[in-house]
C-alpha atoms as a PDB file:
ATOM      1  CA  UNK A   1     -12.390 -18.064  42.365  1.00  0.00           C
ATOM      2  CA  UNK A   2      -8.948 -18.718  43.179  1.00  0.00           C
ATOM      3  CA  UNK A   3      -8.690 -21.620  40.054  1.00  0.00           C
ATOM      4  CA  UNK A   4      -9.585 -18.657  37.900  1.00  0.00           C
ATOM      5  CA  UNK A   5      -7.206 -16.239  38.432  1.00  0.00           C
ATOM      6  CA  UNK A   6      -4.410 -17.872  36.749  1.00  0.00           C
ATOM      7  CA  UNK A   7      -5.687 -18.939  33.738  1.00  0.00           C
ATOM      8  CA  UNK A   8      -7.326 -15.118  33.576  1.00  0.00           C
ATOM      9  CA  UNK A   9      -3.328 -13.807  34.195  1.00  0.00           C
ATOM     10  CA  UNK A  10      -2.157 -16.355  31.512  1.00  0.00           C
ATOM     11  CA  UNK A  11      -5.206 -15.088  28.777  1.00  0.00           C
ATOM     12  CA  UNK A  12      -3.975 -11.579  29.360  1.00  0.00           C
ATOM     13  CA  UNK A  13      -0.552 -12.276  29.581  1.00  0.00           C
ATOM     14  CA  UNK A  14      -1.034 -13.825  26.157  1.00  0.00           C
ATOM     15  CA  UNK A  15      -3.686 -10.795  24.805  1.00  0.00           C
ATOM     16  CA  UNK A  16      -0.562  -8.462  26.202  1.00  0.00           C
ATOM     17  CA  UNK A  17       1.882 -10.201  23.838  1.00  0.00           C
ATOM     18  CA  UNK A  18       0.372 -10.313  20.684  1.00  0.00           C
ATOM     19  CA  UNK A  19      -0.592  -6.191  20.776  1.00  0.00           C
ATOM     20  CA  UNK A  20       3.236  -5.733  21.922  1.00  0.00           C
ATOM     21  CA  UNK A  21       3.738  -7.775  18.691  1.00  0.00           C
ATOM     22  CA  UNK A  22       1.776  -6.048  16.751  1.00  0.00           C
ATOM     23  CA  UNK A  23       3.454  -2.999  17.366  1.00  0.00           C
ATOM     24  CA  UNK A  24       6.814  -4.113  16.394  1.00  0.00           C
ATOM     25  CA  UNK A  25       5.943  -5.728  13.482  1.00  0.00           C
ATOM     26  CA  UNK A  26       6.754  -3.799  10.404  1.00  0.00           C
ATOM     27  CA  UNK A  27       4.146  -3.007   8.012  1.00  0.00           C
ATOM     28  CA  UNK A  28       4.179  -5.187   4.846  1.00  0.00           C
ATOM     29  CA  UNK A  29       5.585  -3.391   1.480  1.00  0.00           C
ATOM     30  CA  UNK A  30       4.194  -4.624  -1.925  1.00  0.00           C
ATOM     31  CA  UNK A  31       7.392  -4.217  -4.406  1.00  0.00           C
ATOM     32  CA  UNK A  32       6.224  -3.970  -7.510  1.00  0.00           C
ATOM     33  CA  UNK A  33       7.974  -6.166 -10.371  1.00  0.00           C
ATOM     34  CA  UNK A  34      10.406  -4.837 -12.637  1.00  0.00           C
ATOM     35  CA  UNK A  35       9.903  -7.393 -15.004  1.00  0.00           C
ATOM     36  CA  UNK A  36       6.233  -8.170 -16.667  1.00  0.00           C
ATOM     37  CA  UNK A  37       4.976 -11.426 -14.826  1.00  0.00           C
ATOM     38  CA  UNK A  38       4.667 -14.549 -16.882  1.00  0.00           C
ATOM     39  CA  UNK A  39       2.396 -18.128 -16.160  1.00  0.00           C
ATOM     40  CA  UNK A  40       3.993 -21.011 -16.593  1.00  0.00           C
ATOM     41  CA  UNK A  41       1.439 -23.985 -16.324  1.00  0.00           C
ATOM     42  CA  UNK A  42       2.564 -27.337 -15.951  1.00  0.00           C
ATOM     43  CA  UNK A  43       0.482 -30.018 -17.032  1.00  0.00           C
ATOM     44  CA  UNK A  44       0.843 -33.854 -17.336  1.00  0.00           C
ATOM     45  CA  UNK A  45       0.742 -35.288 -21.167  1.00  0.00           C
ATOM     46  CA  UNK A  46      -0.768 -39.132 -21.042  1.00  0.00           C
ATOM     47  CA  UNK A  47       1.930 -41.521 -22.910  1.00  0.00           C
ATOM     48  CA  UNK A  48       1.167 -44.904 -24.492  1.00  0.00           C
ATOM     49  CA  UNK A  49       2.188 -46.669 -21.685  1.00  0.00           C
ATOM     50  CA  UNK A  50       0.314 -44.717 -19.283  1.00  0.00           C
ATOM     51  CA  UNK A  51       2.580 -43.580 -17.592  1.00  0.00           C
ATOM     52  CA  UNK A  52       2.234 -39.204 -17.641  1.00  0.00           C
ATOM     53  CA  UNK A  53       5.353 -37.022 -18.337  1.00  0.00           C
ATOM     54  CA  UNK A  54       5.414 -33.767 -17.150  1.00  0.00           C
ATOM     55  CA  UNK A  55       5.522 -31.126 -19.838  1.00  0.00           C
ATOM     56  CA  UNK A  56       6.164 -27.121 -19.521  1.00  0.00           C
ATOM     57  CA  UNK A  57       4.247 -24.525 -21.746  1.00  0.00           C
ATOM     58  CA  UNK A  58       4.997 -21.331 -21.232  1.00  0.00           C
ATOM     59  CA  UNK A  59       2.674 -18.543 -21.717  1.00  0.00           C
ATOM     60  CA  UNK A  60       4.281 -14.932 -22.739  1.00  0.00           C
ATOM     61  CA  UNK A  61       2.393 -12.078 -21.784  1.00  0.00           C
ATOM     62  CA  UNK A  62       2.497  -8.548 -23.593  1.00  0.00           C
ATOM     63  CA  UNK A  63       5.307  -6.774 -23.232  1.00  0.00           C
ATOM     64  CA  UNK A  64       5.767  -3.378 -21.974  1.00  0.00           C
ATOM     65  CA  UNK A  65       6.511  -0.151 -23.958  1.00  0.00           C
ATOM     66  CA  UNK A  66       8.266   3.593 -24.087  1.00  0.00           C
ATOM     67  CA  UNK A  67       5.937   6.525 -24.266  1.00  0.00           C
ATOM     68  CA  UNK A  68       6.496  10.482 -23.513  1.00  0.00           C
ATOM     69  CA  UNK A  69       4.092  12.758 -21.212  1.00  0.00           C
ATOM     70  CA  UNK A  70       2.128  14.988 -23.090  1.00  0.00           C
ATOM     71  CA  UNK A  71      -0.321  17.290 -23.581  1.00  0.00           C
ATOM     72  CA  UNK A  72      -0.002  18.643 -19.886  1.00  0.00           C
ATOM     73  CA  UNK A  73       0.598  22.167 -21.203  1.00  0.00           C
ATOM     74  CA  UNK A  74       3.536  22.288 -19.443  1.00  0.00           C
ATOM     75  CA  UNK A  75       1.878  21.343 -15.637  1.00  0.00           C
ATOM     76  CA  UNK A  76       3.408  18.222 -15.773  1.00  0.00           C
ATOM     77  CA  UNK A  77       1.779  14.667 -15.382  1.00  0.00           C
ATOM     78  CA  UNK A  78       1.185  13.011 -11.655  1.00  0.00           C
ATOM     79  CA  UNK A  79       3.219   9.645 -11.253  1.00  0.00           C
ATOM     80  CA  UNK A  80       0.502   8.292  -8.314  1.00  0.00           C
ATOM     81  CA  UNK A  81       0.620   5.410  -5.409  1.00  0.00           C
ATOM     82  CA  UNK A  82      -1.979   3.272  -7.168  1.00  0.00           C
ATOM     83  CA  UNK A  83      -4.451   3.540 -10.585  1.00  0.00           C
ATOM     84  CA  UNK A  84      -6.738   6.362  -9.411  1.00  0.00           C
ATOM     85  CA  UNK A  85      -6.924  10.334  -8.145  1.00  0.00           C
ATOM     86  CA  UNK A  86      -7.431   9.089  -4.667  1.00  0.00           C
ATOM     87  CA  UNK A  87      -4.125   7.655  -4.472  1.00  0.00           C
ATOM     88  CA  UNK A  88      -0.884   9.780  -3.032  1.00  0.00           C
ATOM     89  CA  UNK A  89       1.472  11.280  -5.341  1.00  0.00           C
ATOM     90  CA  UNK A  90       4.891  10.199  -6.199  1.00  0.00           C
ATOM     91  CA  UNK A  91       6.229  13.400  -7.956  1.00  0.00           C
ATOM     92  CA  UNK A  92       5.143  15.121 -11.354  1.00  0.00           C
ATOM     93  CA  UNK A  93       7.046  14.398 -14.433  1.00  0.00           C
ATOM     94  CA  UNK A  94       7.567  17.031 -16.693  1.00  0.00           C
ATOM     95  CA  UNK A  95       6.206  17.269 -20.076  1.00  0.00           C
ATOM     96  CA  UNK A  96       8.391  14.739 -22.778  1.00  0.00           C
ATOM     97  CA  UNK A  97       9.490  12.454 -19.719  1.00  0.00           C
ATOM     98  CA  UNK A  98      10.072   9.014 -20.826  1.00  0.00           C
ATOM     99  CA  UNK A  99       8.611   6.040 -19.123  1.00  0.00           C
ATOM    100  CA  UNK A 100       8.523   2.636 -19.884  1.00  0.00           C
ATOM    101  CA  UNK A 101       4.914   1.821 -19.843  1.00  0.00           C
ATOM    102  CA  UNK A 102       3.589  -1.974 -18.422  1.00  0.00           C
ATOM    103  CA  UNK A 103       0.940  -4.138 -20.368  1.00  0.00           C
ATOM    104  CA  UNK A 104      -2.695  -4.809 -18.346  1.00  0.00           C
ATOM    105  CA  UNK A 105      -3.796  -1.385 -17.668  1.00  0.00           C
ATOM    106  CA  UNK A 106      -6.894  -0.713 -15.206  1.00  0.00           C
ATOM    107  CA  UNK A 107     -10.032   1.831 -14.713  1.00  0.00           C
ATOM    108  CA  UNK A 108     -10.581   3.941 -12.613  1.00  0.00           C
ATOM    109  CA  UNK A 109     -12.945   7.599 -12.012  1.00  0.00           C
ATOM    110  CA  UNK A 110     -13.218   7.386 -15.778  1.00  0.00           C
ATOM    111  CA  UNK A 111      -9.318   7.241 -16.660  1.00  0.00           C
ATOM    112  CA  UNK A 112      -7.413   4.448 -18.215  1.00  0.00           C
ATOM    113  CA  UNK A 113      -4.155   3.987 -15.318  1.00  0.00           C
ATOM    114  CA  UNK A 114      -0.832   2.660 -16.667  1.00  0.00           C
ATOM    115  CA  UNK A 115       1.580   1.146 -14.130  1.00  0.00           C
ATOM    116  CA  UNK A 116       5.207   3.359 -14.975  1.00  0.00           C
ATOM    117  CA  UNK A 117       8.519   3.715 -14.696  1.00  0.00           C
ATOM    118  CA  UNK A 118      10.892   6.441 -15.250  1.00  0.00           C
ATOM    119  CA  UNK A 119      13.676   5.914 -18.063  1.00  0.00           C
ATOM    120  CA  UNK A 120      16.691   6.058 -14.999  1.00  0.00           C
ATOM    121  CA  UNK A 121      14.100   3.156 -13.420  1.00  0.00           C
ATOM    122  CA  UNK A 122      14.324   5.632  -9.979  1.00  0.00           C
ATOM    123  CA  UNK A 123      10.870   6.252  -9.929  1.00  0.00           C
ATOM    124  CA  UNK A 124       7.568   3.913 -10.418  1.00  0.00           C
ATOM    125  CA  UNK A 125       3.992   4.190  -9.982  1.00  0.00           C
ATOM    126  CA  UNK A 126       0.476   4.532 -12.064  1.00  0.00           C
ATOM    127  CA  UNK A 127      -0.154   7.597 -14.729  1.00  0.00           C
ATOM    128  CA  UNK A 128      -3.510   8.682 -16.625  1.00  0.00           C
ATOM    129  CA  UNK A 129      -3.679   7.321 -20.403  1.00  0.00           C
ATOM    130  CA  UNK A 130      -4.681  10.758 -22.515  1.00  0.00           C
ATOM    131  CA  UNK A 131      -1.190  12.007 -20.657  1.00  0.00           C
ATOM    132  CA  UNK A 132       0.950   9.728 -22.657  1.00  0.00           C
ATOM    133  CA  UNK A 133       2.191   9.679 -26.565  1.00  0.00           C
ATOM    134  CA  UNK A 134       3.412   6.771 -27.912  1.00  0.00           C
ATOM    135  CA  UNK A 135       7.512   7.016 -28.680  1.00  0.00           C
ATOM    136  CA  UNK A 136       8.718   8.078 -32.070  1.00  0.00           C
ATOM    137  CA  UNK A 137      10.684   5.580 -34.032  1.00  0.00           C
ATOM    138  CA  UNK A 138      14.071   6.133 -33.901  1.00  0.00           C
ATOM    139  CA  UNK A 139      16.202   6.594 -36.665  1.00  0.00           C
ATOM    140  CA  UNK A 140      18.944   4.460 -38.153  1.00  0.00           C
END
């Protein structure tokens, strides 16, 4: 009994110290990018003499655009948390806002979401699709 007890105190000395941990830990943040993401894939090219040289391609993804909000009637659209109605909401922009919209949008309760963010670049998040116009030209 007594050979035990200390390796019981030490297991719940150690239990003790990871929840205290755990509490002081702060909770992880994903930062969203504020440039589109791009793959660069490095691959080896065989040579004559067999020996491989490293080589760099460089794959561009779509770029982003600017669109308005519209067709809210004037309620404004909901910039959300995350691609979805279940997700929190960040504020509502008002009608003829412009955003600068990201490429790769997702689905979600029926909607096509857009990943957003506000012409000052203050605020970011995920809009619904039929909410947005594309930009008019501009003229020269």
């Amino acid at each position: 009994m007594r050979r035990g007890l200390p390796i019981l105190l030490v297991g719940l000395f150690l239990l003790s110290l990871g929840i205290g941990l755990a509490r002081v830990r702060p909770a992880a943040r994903s930062i969203p990018p504020t440039q589109p993401a791009r793959l660069i894939l490095i691959t080896r090219t065989p040579q004559p003499g067999g020996t491989p040289t490293p080589s760099l391609l460089l794959t561009p993804t779509p770029e982003g655009r600017w669109m308005r909000v519209a067709g809210t009637g004037g309620l404004g659209l909901r910039l959300r948390e995350g691609p979805g109605l279940n997700h929190p909401t960040v504020a509502v922009l008002p009608e003829g806002t412009r955003l600068w919209v990201f490429p790769e949008p997702r689905e979600a309760d029926g909607l096509r979401w857009h990943r957003a963010r506000t012409e000052e670049g203050g605020l970011e998040g995920w809009v619904a699709e039929p909410y947005l116009a594309p930009e008019p030209p501009s003229s020269p």
